[in-house]
N, C-alpha and C. Protein backbone atom coordinates (compact mmCIF):
# COMPACT_ATOMS: atom_id res chain seq x y z
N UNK A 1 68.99 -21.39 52.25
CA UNK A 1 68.37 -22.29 51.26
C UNK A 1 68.27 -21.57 49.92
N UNK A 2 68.69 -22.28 49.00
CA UNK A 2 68.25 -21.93 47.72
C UNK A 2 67.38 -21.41 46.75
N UNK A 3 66.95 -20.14 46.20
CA UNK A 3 65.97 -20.10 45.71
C UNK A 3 65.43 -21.25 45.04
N UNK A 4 64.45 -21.82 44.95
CA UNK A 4 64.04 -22.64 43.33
C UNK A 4 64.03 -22.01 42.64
N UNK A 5 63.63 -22.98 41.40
CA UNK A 5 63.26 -21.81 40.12
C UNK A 5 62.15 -21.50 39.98
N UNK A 6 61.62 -20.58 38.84
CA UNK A 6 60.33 -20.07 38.82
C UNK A 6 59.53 -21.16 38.07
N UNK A 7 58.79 -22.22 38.66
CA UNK A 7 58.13 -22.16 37.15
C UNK A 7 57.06 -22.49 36.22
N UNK A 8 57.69 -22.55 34.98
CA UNK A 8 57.33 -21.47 33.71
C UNK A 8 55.55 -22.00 33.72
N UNK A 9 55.02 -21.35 33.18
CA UNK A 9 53.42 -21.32 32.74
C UNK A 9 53.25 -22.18 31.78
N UNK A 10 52.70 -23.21 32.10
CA UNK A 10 52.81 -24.11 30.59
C UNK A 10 51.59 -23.18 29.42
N UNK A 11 51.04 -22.25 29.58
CA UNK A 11 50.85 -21.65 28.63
C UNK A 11 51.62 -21.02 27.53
N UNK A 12 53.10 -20.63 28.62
CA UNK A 12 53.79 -19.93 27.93
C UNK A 12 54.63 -20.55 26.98
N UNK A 13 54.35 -22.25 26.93
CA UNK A 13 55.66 -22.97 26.04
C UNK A 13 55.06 -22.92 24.72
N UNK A 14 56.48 -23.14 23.80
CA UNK A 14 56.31 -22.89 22.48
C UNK A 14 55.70 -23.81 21.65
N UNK A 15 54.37 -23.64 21.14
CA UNK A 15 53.37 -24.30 20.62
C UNK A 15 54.40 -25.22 19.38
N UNK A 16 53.70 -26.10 18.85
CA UNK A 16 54.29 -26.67 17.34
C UNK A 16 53.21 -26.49 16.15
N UNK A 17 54.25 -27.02 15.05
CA UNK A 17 53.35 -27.07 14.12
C UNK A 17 51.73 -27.65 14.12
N UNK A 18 52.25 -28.88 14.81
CA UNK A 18 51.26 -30.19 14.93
C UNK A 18 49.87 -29.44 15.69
N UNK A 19 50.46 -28.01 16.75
CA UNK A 19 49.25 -27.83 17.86
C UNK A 19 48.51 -26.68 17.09
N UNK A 20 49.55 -26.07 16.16
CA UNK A 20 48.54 -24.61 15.40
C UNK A 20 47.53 -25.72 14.57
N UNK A 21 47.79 -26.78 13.68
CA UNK A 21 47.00 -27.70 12.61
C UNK A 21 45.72 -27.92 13.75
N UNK A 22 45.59 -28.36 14.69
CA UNK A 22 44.65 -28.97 15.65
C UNK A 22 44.03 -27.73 15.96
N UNK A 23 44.33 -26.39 16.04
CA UNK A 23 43.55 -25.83 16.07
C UNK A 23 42.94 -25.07 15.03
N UNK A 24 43.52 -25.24 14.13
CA UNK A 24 43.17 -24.16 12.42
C UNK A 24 42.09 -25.58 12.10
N UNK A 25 41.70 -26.41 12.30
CA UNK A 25 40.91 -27.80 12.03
C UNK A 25 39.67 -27.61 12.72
N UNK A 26 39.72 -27.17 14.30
CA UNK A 26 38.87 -26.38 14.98
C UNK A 26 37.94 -25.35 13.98
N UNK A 27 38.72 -24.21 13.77
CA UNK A 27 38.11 -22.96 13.56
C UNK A 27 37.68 -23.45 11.95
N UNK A 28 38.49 -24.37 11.47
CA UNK A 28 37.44 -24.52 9.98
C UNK A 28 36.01 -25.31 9.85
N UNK A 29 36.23 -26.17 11.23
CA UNK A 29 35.08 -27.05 11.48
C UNK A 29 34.26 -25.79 11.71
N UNK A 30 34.32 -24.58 12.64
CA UNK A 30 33.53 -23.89 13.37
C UNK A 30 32.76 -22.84 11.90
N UNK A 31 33.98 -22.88 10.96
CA UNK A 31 33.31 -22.09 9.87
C UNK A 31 32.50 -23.09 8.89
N UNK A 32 32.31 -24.27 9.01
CA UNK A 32 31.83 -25.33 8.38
C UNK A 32 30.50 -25.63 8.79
N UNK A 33 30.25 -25.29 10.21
CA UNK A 33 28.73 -25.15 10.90
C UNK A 33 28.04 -24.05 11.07
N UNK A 34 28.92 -22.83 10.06
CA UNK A 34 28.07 -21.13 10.55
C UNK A 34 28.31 -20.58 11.91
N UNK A 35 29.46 -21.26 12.66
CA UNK A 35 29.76 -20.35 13.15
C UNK A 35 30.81 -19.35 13.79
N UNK A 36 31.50 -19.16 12.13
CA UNK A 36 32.11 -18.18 12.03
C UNK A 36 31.85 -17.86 10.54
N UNK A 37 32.06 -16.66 10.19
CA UNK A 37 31.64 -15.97 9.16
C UNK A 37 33.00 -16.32 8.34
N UNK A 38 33.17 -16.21 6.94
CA UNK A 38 34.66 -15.95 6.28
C UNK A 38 35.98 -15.25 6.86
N UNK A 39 34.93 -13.64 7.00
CA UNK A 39 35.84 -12.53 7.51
C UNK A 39 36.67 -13.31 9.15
N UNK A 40 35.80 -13.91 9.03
CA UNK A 40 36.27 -14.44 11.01
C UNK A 40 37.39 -15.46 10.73
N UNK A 41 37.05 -16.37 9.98
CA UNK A 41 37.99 -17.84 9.91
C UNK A 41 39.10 -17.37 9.25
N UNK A 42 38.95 -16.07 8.70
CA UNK A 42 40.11 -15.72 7.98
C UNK A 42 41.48 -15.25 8.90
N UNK A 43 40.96 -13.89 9.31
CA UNK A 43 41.33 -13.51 10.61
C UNK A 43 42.10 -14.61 11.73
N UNK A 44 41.32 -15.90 12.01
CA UNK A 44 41.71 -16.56 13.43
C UNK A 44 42.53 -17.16 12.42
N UNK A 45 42.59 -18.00 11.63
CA UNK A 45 43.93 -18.62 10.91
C UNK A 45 44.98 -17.77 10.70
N UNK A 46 44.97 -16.96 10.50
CA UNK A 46 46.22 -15.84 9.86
C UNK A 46 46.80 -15.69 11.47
N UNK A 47 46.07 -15.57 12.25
CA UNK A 47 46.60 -15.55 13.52
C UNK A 47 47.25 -16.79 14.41
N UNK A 48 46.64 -18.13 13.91
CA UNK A 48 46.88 -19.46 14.42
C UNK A 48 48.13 -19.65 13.78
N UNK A 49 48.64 -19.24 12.46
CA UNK A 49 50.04 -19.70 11.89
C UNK A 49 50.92 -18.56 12.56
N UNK A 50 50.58 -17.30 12.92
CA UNK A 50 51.36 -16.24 13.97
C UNK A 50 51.50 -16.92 15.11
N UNK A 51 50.97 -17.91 15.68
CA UNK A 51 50.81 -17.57 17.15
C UNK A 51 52.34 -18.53 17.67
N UNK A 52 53.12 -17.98 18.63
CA UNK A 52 53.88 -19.21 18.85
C UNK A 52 53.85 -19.62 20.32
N UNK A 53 53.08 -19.40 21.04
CA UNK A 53 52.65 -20.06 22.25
C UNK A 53 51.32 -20.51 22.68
N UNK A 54 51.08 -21.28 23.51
CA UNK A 54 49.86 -21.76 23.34
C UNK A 54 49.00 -20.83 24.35
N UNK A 55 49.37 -19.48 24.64
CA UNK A 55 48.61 -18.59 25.45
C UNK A 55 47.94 -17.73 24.43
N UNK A 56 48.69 -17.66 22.98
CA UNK A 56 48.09 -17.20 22.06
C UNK A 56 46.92 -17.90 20.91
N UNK A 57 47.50 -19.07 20.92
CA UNK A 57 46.53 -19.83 20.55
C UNK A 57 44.79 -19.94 21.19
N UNK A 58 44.92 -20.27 22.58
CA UNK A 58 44.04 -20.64 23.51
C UNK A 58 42.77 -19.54 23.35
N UNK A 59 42.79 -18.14 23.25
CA UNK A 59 41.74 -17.36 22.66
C UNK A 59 41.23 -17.68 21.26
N UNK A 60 41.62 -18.01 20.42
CA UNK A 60 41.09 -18.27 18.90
C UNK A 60 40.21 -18.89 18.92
N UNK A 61 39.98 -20.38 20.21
CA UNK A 61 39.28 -21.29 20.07
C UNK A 61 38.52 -21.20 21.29
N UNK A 62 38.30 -19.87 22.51
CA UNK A 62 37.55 -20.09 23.31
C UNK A 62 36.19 -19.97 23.56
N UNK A 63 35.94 -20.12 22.25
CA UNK A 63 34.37 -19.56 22.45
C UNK A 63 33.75 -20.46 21.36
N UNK A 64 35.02 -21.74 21.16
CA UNK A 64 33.87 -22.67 20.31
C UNK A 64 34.09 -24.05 20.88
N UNK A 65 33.19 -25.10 20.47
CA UNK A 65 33.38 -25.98 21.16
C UNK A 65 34.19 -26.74 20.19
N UNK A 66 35.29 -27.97 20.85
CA UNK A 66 36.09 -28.81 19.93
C UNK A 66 35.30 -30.10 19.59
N UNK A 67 34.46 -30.32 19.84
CA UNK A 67 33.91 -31.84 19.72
C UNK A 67 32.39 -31.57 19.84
N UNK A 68 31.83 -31.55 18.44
CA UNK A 68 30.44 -31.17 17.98
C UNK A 68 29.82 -31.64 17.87
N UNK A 69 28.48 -31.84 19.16
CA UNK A 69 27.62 -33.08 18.19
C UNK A 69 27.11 -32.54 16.49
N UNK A 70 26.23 -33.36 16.38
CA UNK A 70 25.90 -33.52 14.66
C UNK A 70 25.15 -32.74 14.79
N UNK A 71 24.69 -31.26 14.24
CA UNK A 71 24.17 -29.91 14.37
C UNK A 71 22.23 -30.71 13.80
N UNK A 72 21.72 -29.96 14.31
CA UNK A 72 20.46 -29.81 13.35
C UNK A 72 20.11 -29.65 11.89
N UNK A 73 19.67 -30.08 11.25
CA UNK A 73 20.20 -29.69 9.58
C UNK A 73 19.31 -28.71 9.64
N UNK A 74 19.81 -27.41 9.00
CA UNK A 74 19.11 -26.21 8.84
C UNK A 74 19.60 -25.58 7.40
N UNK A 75 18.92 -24.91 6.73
CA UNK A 75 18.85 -24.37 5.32
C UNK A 75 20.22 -23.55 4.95
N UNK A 76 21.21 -23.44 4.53
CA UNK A 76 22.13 -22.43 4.27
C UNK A 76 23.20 -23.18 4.83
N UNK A 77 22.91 -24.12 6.26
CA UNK A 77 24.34 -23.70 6.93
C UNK A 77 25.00 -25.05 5.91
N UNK A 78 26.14 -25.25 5.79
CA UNK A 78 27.44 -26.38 5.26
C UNK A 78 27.71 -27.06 5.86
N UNK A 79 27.37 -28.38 5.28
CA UNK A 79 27.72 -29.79 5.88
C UNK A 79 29.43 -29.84 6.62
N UNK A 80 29.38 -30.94 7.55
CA UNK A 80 30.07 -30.70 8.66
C UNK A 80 31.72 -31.25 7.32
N UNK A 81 32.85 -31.11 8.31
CA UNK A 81 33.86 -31.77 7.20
C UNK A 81 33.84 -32.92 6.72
N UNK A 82 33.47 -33.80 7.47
CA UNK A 82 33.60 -35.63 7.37
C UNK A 82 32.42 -35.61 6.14
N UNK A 83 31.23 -34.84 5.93
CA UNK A 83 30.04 -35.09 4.74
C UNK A 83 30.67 -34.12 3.75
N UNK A 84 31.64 -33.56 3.33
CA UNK A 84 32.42 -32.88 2.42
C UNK A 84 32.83 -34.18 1.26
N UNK A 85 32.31 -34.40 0.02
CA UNK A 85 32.83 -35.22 -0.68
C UNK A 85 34.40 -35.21 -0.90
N UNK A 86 35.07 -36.28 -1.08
CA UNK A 86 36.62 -36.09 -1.12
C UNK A 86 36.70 -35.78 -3.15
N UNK A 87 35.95 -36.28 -3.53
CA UNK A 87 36.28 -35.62 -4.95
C UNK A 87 34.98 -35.33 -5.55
N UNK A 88 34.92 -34.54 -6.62
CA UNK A 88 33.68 -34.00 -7.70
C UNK A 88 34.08 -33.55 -8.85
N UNK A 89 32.89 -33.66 -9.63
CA UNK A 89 33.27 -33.31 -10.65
C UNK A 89 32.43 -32.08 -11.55
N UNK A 90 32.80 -31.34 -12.77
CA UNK A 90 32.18 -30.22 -12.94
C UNK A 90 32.18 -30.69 -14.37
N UNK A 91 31.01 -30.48 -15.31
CA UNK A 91 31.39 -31.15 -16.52
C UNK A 91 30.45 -30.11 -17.61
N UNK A 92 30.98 -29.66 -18.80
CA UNK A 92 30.18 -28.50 -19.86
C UNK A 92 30.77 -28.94 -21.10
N UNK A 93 29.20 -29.70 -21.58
CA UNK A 93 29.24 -30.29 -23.11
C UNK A 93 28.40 -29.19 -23.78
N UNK A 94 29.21 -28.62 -24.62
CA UNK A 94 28.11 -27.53 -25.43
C UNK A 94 27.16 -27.08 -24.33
N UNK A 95 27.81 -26.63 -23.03
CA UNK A 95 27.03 -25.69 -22.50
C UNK A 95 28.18 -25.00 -21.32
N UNK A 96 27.72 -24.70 -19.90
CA UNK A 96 28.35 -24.21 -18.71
C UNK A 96 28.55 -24.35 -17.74
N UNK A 97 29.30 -24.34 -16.84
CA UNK A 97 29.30 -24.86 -15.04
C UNK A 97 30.01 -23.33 -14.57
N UNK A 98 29.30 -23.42 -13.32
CA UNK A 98 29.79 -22.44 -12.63
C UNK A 98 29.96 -22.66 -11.01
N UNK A 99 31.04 -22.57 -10.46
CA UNK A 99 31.14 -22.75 -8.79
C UNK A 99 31.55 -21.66 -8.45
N UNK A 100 30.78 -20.67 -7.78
CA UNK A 100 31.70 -19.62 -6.95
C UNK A 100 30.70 -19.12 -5.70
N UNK A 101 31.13 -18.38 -4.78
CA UNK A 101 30.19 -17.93 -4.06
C UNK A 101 31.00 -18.76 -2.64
N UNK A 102 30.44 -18.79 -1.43
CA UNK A 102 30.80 -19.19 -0.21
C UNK A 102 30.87 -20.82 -0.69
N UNK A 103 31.10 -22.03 -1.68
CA UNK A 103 30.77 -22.93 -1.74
C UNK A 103 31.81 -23.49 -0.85
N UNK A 104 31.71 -24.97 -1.01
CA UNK A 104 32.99 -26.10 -0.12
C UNK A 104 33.41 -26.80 -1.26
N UNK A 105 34.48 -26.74 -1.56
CA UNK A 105 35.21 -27.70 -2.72
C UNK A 105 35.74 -28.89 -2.00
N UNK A 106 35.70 -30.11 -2.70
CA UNK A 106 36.53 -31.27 -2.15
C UNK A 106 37.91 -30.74 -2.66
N UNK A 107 38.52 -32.13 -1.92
CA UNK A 107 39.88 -32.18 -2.28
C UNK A 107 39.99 -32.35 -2.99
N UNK A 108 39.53 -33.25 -4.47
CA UNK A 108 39.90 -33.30 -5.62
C UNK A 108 38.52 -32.82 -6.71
N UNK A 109 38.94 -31.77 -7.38
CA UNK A 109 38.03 -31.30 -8.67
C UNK A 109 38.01 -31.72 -9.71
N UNK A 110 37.52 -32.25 -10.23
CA UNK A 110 38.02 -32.63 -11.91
C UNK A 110 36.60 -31.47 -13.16
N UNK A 111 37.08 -31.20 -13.74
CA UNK A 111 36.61 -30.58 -15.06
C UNK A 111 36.59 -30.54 -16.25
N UNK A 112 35.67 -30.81 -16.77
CA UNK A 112 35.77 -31.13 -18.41
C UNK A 112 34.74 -30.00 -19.19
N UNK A 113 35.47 -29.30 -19.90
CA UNK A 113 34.80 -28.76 -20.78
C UNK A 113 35.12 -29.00 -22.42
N UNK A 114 33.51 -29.74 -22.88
CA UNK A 114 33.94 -29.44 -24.89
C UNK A 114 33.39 -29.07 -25.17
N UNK A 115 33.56 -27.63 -26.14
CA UNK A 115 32.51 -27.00 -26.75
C UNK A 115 31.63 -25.92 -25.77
N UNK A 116 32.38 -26.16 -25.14
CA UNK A 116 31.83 -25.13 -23.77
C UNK A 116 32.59 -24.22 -22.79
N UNK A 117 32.40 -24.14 -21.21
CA UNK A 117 33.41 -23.31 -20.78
C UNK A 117 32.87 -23.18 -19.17
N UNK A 118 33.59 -23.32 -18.76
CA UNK A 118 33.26 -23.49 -16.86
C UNK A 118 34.24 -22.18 -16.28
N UNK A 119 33.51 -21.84 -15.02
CA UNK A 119 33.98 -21.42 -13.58
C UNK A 119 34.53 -21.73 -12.67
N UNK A 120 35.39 -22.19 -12.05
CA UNK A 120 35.76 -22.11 -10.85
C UNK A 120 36.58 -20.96 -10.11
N UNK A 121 35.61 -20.16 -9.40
CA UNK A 121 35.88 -19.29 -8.42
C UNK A 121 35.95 -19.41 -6.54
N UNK A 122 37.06 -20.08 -6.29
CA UNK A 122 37.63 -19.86 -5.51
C UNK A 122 37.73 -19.31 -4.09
N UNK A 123 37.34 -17.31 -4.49
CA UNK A 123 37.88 -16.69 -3.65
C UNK A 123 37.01 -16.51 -2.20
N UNK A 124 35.61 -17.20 -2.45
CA UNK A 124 34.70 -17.03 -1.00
C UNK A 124 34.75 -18.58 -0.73
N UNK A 125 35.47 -19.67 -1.33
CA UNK A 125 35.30 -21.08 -1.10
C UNK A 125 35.41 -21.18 0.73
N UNK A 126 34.87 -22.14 0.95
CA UNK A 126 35.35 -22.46 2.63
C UNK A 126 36.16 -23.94 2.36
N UNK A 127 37.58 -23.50 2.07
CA UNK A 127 38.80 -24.36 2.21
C UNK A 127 38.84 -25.09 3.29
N UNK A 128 38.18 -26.84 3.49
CA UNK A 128 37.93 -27.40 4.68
C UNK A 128 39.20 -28.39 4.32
N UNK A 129 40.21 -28.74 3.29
CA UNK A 129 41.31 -28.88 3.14
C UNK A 129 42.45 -28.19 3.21
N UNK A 130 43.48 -28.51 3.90
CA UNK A 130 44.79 -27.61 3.61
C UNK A 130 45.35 -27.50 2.11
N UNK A 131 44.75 -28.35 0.94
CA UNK A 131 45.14 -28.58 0.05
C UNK A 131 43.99 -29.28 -0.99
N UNK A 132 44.08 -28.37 -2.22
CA UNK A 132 42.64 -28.87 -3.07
C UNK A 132 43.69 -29.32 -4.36
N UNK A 133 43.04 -29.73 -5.13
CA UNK A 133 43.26 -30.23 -6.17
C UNK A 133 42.57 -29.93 -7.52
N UNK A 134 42.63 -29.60 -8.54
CA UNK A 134 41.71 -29.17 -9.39
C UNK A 134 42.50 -29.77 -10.92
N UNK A 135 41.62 -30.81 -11.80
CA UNK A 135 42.50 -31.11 -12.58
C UNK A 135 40.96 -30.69 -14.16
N UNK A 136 41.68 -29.85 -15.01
CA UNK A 136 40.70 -28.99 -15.75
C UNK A 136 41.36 -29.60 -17.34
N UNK A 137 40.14 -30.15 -17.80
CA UNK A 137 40.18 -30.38 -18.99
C UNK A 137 39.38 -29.53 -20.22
N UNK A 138 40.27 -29.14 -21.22
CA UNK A 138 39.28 -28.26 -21.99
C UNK A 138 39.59 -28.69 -23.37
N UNK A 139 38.61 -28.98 -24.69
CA UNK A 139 38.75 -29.14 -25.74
C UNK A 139 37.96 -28.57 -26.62
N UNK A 140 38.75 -27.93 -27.15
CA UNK A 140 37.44 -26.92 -28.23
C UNK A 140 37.00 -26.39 -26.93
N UNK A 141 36.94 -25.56 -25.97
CA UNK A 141 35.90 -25.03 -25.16
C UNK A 141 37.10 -24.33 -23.85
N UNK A 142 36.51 -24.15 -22.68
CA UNK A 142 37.71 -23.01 -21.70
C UNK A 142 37.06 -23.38 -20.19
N UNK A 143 38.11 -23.13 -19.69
CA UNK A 143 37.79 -23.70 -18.29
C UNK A 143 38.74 -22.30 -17.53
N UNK A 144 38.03 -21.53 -16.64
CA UNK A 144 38.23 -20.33 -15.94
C UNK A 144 38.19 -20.81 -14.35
N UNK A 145 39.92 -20.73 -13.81
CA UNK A 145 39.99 -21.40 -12.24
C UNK A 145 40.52 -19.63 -11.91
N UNK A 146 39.98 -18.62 -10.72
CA UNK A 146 39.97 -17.97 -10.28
C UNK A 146 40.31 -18.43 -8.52
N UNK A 147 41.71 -18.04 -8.30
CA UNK A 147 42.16 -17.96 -6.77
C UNK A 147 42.13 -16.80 -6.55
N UNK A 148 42.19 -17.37 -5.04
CA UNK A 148 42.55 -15.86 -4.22
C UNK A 148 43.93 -15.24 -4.45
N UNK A 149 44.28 -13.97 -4.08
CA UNK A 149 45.44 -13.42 -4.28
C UNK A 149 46.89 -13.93 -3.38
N UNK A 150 46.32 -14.48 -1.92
CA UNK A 150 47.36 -15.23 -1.36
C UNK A 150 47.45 -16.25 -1.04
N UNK A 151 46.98 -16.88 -2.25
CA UNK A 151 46.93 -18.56 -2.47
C UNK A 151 48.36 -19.24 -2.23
N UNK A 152 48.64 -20.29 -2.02
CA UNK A 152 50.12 -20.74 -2.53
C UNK A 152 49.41 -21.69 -3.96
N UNK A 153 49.97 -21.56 -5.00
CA UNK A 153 49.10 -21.77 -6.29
C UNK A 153 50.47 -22.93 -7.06
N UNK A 154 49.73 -24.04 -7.55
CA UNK A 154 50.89 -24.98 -8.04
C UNK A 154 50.06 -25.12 -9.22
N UNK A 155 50.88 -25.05 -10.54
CA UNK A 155 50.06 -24.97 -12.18
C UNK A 155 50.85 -25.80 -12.62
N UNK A 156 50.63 -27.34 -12.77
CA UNK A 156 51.11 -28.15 -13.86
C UNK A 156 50.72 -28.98 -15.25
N UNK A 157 49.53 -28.06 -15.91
CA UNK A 157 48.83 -28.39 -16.82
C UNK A 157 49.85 -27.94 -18.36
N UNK A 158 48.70 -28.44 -19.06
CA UNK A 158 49.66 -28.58 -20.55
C UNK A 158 49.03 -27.84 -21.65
N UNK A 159 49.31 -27.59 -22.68
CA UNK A 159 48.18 -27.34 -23.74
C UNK A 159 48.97 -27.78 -25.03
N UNK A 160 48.12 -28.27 -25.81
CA UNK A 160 48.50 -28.77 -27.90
C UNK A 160 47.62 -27.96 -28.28
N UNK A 161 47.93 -26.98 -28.85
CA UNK A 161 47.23 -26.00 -29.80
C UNK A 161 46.24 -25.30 -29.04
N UNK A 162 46.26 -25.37 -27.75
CA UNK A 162 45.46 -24.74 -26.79
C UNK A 162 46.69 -23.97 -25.62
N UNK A 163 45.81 -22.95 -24.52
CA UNK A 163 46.86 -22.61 -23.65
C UNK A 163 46.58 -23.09 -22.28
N UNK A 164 47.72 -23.36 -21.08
CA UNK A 164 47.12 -23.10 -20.35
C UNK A 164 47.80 -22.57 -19.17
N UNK A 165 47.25 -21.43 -18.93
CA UNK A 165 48.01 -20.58 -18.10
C UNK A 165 48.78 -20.90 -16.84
N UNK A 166 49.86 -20.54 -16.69
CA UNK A 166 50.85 -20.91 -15.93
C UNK A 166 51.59 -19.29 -14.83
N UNK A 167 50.91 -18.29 -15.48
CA UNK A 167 51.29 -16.89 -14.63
C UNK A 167 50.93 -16.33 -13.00
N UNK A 168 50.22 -17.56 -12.75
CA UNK A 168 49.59 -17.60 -11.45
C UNK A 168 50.01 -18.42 -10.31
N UNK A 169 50.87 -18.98 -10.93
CA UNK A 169 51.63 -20.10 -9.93
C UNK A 169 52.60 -18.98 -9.45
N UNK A 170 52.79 -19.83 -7.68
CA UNK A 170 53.72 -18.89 -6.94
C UNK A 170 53.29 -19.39 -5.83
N UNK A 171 53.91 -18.47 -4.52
CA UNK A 171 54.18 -19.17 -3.23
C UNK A 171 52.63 -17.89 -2.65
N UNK A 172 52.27 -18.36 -1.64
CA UNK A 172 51.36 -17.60 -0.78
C UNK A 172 51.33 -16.99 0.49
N UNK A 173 50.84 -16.52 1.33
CA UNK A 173 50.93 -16.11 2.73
C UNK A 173 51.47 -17.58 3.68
N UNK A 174 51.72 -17.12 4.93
CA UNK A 174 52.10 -18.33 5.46
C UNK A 174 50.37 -19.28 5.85
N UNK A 175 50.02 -20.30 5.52
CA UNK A 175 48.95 -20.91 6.10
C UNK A 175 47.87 -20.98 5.53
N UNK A 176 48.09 -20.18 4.40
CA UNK A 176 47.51 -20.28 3.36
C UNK A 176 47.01 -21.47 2.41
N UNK A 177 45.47 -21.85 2.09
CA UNK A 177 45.62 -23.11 1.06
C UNK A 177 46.43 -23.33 -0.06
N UNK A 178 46.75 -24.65 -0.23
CA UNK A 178 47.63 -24.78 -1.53
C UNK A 178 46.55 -25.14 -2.85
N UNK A 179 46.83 -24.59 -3.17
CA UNK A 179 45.73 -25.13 -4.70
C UNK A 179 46.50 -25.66 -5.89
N UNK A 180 46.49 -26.73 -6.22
CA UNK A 180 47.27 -27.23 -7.02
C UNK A 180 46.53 -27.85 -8.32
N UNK A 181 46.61 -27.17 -9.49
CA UNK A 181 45.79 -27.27 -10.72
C UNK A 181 46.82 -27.83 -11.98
N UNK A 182 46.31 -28.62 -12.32
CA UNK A 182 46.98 -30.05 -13.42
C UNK A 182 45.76 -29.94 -14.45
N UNK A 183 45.93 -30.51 -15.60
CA UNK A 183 44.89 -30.91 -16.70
C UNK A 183 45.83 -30.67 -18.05
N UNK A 184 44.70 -30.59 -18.98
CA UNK A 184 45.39 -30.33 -20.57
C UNK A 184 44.35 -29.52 -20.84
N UNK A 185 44.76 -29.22 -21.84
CA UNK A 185 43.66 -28.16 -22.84
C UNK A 185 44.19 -28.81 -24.31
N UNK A 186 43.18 -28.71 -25.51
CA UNK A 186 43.48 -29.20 -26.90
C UNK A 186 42.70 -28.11 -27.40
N UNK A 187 42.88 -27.17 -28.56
CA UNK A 187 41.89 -26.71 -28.99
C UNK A 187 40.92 -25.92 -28.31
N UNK A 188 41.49 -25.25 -27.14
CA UNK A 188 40.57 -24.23 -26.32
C UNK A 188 42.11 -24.07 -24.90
N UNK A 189 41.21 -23.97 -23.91
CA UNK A 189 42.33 -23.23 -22.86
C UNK A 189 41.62 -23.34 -21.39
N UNK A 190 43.13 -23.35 -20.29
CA UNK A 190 42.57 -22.79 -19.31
C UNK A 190 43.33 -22.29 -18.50
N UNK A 191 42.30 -21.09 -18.25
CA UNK A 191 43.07 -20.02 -17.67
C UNK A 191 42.74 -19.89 -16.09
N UNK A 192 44.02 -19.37 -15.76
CA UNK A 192 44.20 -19.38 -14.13
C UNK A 192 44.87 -18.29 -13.27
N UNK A 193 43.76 -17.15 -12.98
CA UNK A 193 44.30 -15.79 -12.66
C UNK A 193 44.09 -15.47 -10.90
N UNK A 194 45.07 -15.00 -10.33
CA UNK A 194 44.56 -14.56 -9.27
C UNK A 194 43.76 -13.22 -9.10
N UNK A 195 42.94 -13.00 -8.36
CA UNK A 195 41.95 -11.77 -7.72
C UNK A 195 41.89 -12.00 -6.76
N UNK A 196 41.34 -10.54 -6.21
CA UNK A 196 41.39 -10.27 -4.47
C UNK A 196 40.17 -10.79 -4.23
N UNK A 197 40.23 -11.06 -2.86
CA UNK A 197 39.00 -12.19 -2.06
C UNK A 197 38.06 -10.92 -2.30
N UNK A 198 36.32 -11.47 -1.92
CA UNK A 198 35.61 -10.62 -2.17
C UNK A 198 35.33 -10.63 -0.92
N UNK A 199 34.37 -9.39 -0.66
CA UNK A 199 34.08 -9.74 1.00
C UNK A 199 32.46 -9.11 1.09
N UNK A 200 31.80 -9.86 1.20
CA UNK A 200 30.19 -10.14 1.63
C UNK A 200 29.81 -10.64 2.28
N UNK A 201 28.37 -10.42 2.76
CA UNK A 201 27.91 -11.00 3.83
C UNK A 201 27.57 -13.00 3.73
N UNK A 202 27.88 -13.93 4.52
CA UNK A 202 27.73 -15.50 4.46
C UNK A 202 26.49 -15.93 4.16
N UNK A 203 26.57 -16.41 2.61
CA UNK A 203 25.02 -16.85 2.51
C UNK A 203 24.78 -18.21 2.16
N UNK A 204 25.76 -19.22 2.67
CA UNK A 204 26.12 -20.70 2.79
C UNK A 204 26.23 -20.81 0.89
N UNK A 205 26.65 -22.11 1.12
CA UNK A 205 27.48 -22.59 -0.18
C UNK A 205 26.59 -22.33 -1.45
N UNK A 206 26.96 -22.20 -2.67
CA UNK A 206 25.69 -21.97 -4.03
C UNK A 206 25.57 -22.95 -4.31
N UNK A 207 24.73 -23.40 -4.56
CA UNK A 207 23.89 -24.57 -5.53
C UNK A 207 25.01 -24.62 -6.84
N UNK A 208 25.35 -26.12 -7.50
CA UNK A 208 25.98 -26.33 -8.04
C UNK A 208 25.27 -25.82 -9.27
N UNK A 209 26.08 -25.31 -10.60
CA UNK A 209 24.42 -25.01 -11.92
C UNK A 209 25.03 -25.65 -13.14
């Protein structure tokens, strides 16, 4: 009689795109309720776009649950993804805005500065999109968008007698967020530099100022 064949471990088959997304959705939800730190969600994603079987996958996510009830509301921790606004806005008339720190950006940003000059820093954001949007208006005044260093970064803004930086656009790590920044500038600027992530301890999102 014939040997059969061996077989294979359905652990061992080759995961898809579709199954790393379902689980990088996991681990951002899990960093969206506190519980995982930056340093952590960073780590298990960089590893979820490595992984190409689902035996490698299957540790990233064993120690969280996939289907959460609605947490307790407690001080610090970040609203779940679904209470993440899909757009906001940041606005400095003869004065300032500033976003940086562990915050949650929607998918779409909009910014206006006249006579003034805003922040957006980026590099501790908890990216609960694969893809943000940031569209920065500046007149007479400056609007400062700070990414991370292995962003994939898309710059299609304009400037008339203003600038707006375009040296930061480029491709990123694999799995990396896309950040894609549009606007004008007239009479002032905005600038768009990459820096390295910072790394501190999680002290939930900053208060908008």
């Amino acid at each position: 009689m014939a040997d059969l064949p061996e077989r294979l471990d359905p652990r061992q088959l080759r995961a898809s795109d579709a199954d790393r997304e379902r689980v990088a959705d996991v681990l951002r939800t899990a960093a969206a309720e506190g519980r995982l730190d930056l340093d952590e969600v960073d780590e298990r994603l960089h590893a979820v776009y490595a992984a190409r079987t689902y035996a490698e996958l299957e540790p990233l996510v064993r120690d969280l649950p996939s289907a959460q009830a609605s947490p307790v509301p407690m001080q610090g921790v970040p609203p779940r993804p679904g209470e993440v606004p899909a757009s906001g806005t940041a606005i400095a008339v003869m004065s300032g805005f500033t976003r940086r720190g562990p915050w949650i950006p929607p998918r779409l940003l909009t910014c206006f500065a006249f006579w003034g000059g805003g922040t957006i820093d980026l590099r501790e954001a908890r990216m609960l999109h694969g893809e943000i949007k940031i569209r920065a208006f500046a007149v007479m005044g400056g609007v400062q968008v700070i990414v991370p260093e292995d962003a994939e970064v898309h710059v299609t803004g304009s400037g008339v007698m203003g600038g707006f930086g375009q040296d930061a656009a480029g491709p990123g790590r694999h799995g990396a967020p896309r950040i894609v920044i549009t606007g004008f500038a007239f009479w002032g600027g905005v600038a768009v530099e990459r820096r390295r992530r910072k790394r501190r301890a999680v002290e939930g999102p900053s208060a908008d100022q």
